[in-house]
C-alpha atoms as a PDB file:
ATOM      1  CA  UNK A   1     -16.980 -49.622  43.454  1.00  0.00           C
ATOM      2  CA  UNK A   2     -14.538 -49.066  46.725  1.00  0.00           C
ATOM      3  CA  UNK A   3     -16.014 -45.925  48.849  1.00  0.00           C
ATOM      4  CA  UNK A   4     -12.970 -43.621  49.007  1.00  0.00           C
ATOM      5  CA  UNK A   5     -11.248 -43.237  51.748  1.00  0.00           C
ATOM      6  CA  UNK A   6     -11.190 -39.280  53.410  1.00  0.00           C
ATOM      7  CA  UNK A   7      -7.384 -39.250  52.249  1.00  0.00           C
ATOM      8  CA  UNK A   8      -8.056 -39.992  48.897  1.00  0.00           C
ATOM      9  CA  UNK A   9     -11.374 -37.622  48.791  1.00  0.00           C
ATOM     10  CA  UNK A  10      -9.411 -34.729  50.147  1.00  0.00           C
ATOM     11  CA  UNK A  11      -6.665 -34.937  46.987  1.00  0.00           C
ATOM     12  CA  UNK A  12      -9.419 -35.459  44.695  1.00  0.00           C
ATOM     13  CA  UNK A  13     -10.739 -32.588  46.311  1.00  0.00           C
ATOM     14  CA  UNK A  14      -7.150 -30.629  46.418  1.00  0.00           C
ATOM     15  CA  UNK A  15      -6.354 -31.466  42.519  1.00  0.00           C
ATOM     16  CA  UNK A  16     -10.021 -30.441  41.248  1.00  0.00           C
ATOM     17  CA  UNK A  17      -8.898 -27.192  42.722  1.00  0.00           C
ATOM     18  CA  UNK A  18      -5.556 -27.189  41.473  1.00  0.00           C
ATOM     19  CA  UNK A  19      -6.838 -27.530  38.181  1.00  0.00           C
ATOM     20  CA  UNK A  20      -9.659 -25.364  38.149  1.00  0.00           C
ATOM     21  CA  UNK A  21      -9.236 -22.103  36.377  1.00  0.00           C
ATOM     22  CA  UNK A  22     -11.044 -20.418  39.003  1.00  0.00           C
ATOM     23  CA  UNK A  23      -8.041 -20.643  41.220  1.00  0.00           C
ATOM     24  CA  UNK A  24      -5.314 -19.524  38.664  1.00  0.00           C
ATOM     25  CA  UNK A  25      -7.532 -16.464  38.166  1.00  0.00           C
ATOM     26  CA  UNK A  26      -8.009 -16.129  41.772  1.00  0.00           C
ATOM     27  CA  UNK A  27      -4.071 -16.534  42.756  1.00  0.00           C
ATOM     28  CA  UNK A  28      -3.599 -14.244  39.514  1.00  0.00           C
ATOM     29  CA  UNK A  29      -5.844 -11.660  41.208  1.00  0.00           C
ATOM     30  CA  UNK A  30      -4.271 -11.857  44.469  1.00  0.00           C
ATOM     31  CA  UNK A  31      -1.153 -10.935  42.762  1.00  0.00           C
ATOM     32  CA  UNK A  32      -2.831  -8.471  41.046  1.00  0.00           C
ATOM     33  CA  UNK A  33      -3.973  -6.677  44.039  1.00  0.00           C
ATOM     34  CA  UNK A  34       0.063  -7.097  46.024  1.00  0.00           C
ATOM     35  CA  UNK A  35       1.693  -5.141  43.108  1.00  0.00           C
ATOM     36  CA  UNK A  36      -1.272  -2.469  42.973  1.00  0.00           C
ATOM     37  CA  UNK A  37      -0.877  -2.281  46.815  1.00  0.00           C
ATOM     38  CA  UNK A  38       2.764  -1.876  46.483  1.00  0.00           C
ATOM     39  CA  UNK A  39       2.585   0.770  43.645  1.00  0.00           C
ATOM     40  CA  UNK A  40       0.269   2.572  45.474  1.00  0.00           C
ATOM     41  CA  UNK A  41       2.347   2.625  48.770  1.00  0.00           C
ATOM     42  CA  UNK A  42       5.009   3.995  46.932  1.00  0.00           C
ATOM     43  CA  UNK A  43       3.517   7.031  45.593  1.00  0.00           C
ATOM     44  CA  UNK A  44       2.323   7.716  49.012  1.00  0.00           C
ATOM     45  CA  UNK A  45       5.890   7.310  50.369  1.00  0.00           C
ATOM     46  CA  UNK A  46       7.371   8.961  47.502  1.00  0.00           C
ATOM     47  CA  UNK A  47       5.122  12.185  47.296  1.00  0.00           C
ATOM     48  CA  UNK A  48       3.312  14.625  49.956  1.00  0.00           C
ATOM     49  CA  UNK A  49       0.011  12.707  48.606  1.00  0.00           C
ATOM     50  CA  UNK A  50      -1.740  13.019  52.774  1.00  0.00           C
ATOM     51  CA  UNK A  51      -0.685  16.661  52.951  1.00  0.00           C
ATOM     52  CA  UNK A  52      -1.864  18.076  49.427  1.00  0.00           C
ATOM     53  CA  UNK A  53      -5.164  16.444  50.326  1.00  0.00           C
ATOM     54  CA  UNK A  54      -5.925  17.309  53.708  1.00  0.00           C
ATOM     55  CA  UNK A  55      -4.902  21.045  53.585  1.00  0.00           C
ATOM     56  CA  UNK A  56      -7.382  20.725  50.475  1.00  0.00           C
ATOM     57  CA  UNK A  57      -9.442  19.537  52.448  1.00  0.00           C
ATOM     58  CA  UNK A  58      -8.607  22.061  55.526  1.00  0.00           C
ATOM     59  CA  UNK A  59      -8.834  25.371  52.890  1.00  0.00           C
ATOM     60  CA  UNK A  60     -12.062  23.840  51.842  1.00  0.00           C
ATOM     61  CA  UNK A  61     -13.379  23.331  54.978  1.00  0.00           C
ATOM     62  CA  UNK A  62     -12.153  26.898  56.618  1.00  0.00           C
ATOM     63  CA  UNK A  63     -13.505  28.932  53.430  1.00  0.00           C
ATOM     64  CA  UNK A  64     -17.229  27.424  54.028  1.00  0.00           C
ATOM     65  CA  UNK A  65     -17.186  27.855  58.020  1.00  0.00           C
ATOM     66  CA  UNK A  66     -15.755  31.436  57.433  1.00  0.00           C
ATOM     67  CA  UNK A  67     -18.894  32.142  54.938  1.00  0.00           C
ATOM     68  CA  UNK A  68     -21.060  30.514  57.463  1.00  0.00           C
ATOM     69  CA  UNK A  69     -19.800  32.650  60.380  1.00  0.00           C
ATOM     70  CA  UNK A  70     -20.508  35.843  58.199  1.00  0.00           C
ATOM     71  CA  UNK A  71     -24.263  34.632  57.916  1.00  0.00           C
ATOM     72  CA  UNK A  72     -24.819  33.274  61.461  1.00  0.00           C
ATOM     73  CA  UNK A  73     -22.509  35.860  63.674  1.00  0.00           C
ATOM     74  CA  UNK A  74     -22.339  38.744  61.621  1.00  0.00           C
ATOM     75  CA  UNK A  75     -18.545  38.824  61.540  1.00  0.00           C
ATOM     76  CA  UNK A  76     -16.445  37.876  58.435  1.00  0.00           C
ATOM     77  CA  UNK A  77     -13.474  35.836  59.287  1.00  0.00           C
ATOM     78  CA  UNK A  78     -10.067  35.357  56.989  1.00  0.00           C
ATOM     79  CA  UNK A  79     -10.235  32.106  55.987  1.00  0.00           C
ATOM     80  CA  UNK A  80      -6.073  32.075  54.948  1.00  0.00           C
ATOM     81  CA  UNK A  81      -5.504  33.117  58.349  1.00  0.00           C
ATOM     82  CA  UNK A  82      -7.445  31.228  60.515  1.00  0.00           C
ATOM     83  CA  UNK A  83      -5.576  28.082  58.648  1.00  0.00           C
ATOM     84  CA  UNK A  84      -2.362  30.129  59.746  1.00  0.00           C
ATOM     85  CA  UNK A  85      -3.959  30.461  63.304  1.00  0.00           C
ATOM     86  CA  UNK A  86      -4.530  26.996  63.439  1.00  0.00           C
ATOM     87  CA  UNK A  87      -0.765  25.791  62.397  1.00  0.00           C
ATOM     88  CA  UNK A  88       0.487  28.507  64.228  1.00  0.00           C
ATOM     89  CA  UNK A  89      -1.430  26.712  67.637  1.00  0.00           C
ATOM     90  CA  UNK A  90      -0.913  22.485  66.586  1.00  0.00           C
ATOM     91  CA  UNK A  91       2.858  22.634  65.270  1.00  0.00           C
ATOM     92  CA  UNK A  92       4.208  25.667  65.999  1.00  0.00           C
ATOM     93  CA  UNK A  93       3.510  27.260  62.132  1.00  0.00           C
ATOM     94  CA  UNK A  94       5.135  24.135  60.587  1.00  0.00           C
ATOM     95  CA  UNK A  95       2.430  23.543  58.061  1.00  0.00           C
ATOM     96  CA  UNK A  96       4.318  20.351  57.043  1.00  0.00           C
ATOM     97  CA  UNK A  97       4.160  18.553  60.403  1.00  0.00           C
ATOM     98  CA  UNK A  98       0.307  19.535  60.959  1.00  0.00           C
ATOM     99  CA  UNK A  99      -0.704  18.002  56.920  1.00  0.00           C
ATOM    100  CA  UNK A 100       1.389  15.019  57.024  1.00  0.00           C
ATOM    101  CA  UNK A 101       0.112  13.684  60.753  1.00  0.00           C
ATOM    102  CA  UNK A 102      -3.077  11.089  60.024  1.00  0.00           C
ATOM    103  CA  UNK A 103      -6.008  12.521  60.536  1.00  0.00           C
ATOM    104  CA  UNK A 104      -6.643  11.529  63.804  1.00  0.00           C
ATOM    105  CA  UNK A 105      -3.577  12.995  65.495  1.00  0.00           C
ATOM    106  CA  UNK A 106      -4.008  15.830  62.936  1.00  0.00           C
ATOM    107  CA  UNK A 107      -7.396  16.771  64.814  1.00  0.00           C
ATOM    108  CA  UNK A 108      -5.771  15.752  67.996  1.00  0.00           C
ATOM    109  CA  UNK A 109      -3.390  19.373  67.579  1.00  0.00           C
ATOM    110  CA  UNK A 110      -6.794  20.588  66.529  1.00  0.00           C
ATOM    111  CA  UNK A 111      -8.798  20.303  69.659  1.00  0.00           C
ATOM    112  CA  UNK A 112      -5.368  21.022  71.453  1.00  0.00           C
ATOM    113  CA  UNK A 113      -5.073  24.587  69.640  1.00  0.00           C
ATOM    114  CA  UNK A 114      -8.543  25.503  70.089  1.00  0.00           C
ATOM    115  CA  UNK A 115      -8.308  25.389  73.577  1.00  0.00           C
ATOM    116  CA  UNK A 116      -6.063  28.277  73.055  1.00  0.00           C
ATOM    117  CA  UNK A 117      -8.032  29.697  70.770  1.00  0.00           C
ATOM    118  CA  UNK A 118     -11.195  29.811  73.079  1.00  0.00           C
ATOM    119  CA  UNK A 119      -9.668  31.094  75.940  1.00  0.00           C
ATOM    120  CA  UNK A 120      -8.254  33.902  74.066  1.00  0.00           C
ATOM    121  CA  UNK A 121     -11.067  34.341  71.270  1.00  0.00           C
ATOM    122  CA  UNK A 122     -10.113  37.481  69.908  1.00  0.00           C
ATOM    123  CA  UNK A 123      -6.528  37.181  69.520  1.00  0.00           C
ATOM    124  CA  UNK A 124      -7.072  34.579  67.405  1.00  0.00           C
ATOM    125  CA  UNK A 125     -10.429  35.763  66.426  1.00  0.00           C
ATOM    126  CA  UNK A 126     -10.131  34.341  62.662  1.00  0.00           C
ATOM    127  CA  UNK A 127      -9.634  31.371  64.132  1.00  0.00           C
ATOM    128  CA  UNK A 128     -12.417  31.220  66.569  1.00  0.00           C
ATOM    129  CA  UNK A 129     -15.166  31.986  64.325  1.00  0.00           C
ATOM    130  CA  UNK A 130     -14.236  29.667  61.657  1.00  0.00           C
ATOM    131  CA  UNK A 131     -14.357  26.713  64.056  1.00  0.00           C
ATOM    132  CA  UNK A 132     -17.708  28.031  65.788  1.00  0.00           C
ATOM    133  CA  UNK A 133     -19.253  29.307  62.890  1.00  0.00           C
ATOM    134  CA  UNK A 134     -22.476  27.275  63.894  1.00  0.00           C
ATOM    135  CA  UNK A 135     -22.928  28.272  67.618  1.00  0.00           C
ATOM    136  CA  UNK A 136     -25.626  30.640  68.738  1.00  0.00           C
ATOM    137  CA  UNK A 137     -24.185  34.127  68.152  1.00  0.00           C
ATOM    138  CA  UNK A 138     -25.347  35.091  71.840  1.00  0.00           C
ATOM    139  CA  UNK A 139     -22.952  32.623  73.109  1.00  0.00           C
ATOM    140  CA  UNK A 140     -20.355  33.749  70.307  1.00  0.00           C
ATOM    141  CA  UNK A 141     -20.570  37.458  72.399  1.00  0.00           C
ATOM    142  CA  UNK A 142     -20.634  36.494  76.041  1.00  0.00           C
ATOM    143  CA  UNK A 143     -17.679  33.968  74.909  1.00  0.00           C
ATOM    144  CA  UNK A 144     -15.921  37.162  72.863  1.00  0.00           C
ATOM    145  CA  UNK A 145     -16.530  39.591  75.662  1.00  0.00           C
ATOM    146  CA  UNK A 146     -14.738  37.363  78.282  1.00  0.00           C
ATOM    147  CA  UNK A 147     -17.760  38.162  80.113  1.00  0.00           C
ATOM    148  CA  UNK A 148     -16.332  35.958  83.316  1.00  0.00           C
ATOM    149  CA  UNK A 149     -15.046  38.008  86.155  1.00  0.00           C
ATOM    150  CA  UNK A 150     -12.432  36.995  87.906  1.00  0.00           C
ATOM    151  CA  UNK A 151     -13.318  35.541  91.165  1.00  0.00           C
ATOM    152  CA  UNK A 152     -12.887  37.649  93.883  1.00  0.00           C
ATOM    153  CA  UNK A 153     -10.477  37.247  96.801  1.00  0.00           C
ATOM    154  CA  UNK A 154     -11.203  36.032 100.220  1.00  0.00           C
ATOM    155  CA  UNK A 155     -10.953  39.215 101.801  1.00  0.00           C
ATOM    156  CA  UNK A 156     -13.231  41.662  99.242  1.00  0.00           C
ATOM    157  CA  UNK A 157     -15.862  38.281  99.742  1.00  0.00           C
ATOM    158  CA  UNK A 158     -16.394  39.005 103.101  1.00  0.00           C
ATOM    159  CA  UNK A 159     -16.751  42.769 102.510  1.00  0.00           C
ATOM    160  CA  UNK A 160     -19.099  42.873  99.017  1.00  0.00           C
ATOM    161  CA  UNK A 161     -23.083  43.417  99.129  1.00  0.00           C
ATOM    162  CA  UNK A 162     -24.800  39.681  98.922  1.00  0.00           C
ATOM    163  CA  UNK A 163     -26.941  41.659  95.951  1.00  0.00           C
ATOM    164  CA  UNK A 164     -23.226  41.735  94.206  1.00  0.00           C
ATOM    165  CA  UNK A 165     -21.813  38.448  95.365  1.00  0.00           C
ATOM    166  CA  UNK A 166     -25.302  37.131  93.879  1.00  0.00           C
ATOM    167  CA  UNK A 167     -24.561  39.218  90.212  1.00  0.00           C
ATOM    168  CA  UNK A 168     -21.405  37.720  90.126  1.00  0.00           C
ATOM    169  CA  UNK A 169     -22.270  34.305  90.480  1.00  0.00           C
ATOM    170  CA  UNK A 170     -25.647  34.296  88.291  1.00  0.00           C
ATOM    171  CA  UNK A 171     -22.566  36.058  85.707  1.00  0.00           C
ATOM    172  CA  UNK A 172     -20.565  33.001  85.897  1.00  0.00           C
ATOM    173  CA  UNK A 173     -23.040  30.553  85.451  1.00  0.00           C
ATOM    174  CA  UNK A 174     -24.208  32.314  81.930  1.00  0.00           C
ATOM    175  CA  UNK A 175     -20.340  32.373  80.628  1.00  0.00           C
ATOM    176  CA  UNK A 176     -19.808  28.601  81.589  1.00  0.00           C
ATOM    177  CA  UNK A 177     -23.114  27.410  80.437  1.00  0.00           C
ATOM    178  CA  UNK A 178     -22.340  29.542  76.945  1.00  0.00           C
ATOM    179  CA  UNK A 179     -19.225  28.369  76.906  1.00  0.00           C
ATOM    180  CA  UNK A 180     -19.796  24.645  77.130  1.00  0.00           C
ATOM    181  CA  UNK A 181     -21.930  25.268  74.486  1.00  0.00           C
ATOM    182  CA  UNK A 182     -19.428  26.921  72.059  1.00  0.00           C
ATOM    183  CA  UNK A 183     -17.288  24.399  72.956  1.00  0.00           C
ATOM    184  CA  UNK A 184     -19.455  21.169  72.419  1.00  0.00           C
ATOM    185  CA  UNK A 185     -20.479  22.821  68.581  1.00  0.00           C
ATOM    186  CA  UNK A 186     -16.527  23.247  68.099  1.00  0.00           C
ATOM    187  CA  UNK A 187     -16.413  19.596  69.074  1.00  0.00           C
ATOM    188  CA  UNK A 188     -18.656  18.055  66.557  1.00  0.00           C
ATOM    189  CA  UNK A 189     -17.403  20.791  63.624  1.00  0.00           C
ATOM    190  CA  UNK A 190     -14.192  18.910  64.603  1.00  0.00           C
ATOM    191  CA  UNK A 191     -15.632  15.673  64.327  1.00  0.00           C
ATOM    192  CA  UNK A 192     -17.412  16.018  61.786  1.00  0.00           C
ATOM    193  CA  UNK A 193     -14.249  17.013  59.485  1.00  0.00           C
ATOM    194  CA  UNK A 194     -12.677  14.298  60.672  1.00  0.00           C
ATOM    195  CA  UNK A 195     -15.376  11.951  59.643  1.00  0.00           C
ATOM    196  CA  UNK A 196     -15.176  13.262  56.275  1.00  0.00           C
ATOM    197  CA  UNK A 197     -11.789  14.092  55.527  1.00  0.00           C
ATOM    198  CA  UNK A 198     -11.272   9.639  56.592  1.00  0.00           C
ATOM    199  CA  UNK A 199     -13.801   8.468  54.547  1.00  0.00           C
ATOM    200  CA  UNK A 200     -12.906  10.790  51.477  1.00  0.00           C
ATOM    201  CA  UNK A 201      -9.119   9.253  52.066  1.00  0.00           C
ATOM    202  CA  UNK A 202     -10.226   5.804  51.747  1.00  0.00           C
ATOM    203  CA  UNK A 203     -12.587   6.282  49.221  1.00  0.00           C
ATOM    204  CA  UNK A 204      -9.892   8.266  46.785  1.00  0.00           C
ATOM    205  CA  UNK A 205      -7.556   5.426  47.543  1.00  0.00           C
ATOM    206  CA  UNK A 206      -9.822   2.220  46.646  1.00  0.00           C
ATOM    207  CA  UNK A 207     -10.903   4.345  43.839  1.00  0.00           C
ATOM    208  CA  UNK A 208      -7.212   4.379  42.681  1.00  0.00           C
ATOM    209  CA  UNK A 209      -6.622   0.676  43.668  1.00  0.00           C
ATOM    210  CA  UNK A 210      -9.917  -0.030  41.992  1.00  0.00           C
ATOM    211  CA  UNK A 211      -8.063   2.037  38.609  1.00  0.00           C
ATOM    212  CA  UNK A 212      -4.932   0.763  39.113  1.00  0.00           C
ATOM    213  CA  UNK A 213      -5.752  -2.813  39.153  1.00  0.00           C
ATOM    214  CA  UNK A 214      -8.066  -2.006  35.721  1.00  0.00           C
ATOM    215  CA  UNK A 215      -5.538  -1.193  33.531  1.00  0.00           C
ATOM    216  CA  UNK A 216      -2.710  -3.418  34.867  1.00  0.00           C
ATOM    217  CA  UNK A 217      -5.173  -6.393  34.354  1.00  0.00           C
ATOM    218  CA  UNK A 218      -6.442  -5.191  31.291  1.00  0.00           C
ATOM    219  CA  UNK A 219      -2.299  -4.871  29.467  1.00  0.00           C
ATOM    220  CA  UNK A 220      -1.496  -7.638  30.885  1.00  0.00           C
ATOM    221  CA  UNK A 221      -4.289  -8.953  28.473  1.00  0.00           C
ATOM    222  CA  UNK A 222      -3.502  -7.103  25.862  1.00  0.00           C
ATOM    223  CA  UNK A 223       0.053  -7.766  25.519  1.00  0.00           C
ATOM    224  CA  UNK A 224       0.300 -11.260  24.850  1.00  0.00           C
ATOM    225  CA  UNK A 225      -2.237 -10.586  21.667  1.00  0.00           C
ATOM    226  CA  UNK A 226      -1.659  -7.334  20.408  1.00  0.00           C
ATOM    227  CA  UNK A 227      -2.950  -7.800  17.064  1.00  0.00           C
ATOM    228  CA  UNK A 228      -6.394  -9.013  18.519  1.00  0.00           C
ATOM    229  CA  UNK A 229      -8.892  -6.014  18.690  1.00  0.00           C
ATOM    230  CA  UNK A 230     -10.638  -4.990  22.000  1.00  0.00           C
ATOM    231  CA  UNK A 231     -13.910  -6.649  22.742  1.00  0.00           C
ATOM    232  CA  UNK A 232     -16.440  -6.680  25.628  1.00  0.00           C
ATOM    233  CA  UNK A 233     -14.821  -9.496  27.501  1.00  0.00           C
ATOM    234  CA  UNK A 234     -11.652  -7.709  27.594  1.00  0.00           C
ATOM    235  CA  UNK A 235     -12.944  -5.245  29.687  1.00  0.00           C
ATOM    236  CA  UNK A 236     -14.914  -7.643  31.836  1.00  0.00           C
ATOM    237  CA  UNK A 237     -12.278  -9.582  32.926  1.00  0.00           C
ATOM    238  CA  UNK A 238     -10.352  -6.533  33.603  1.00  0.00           C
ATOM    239  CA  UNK A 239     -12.927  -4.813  35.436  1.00  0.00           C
ATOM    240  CA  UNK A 240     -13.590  -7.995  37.404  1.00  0.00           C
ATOM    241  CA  UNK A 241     -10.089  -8.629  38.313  1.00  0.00           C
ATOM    242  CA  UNK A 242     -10.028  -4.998  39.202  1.00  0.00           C
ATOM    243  CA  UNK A 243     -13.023  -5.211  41.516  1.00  0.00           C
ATOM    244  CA  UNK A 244     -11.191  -8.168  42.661  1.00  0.00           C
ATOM    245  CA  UNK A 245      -7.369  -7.334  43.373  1.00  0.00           C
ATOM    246  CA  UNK A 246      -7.793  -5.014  46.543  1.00  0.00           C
ATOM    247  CA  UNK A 247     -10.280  -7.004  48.245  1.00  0.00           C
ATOM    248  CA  UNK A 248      -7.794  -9.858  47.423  1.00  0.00           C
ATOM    249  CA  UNK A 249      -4.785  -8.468  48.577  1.00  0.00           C
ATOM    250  CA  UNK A 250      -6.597  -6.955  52.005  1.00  0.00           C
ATOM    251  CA  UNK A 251      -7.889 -10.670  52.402  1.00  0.00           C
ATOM    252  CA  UNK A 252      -4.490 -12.477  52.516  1.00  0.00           C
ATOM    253  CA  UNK A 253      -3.245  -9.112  54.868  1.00  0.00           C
ATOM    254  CA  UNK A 254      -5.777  -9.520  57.319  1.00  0.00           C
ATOM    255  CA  UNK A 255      -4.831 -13.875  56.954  1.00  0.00           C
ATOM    256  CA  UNK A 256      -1.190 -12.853  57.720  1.00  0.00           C
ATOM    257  CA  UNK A 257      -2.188 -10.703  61.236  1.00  0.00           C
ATOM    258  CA  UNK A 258      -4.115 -13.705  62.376  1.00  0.00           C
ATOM    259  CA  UNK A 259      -0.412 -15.608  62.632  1.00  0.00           C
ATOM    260  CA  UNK A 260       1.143 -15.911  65.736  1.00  0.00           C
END
């Protein structure tokens, strides 16, 4: 027997694929997973899908931190308008430009409005505590109280006791060390919605992929036999090709960025 040549191994090679049911199914998943991408991406186009889940997500969020404050400062902030507060501050009280932004720009105007919001605590005092409901309620105060003086001028410097210069100073210190404090727990509250809020998003949209996919594979199944009843297999093959489809169609996406 003649050893085969590499030509002639390689379409051996290419027509046992070809012919292997395996890749049908495979192709027929990838498939699969383009239309359930493509259905998907139009309900997201078509409705306000991003905003009805993160101001969800927001109330949610502002209602525990406002219940939090109450047990950890003492004070009980409005949950409804600390959200106001807070659109008010990122887009200028257009609640539709804050929700619809991606949640990384969306806690981008965040971080932007609570610089407002710190520096002038009890104007927007809902606000404020929602966001540092966590903080040491000493720090809360001295933040609250503006307990910073305002630096003197050159002139009363030179004329002030060193006994007051020294107050003043040691005064200082305390609000910026509280301060940065406040601040760094605002931070990771921030963060830490952020975190959430992504990985919530993706999960509630594989999860829909993941349904999607099911019952798509599992009619297009059913169809051709109408009149045969529903078994086990059925539902395997669905359920695999369901399992399948995304990470198919996110395979041949991340092939197609890899071309020049």
């Amino acid at each position: 027997m003649d050893p085969l040549i590499p030509t002639d191994a390689l379409n051996q090679f290419l027509k046992g694929l070809h012919d292997s049911p395996w890749t049908t199914f495979l192709l027929s998943v990838s498939g699969l997973g383009a239309l359930t991408m493509a259905i998907l991406q139009a309900l997201k186009q078509g409705f306000p899908i991003r905003h009805w889940f993160q101001q969800y997500q927001m109330v949610k969020w502002l209602k525990l931190h406002a219940a939090l404050a109450k047990q950890n400062l003492g004070l009980e902030p409005c949950w409804s308008k600390a959200e106001e507060q807070i659109i008010l501050l990122s887009t200028d009280g257009d609640a539709g430009a804050f929700y619809d932004l991606e949640i990384e720009k969306l806690c981008g105007q965040w971080n932007a409005a609570i610089q407002i919001a710190t520096d002038s605590p009890n104007t927007y005092q809902d606000f404020f505590l929602c966001v540092a409901a966590r903080a040491l309620k000493d720090d809360i105060n001295t933040v609250m109280r503006h307990s910073c003086d305002a630096p003197l001028p050159p002139h009363a410097q030179t004329e002030s006791v060193p006994e007051d210069l020294q107050k003043r100073l040691e005064q200082r210190q305390k609000y910026t060390i509280e301060r940065t404090r406040v601040m760094h727990q605002i931070q990771r509250a921030v963060d830490s919605f952020q975190i959430k809020t992504s990985f919530r998003w993706k999960w509630m949209f594989q999860t829909a992929s993941f349904a999607l996919s099911f019952i798509l594979a599992y009619f297009a199944m059913k169809i051709p036999t109408p009149s045969k009843p529903v078994d086990a297999a059925t539902f395997i093959w669905a359920g695999l090709a369901g399992f399948l489809a995304p990470v198919a169609r996110n395979l041949l996406a991340a092939i197609e960025n890899l071309n020049p």
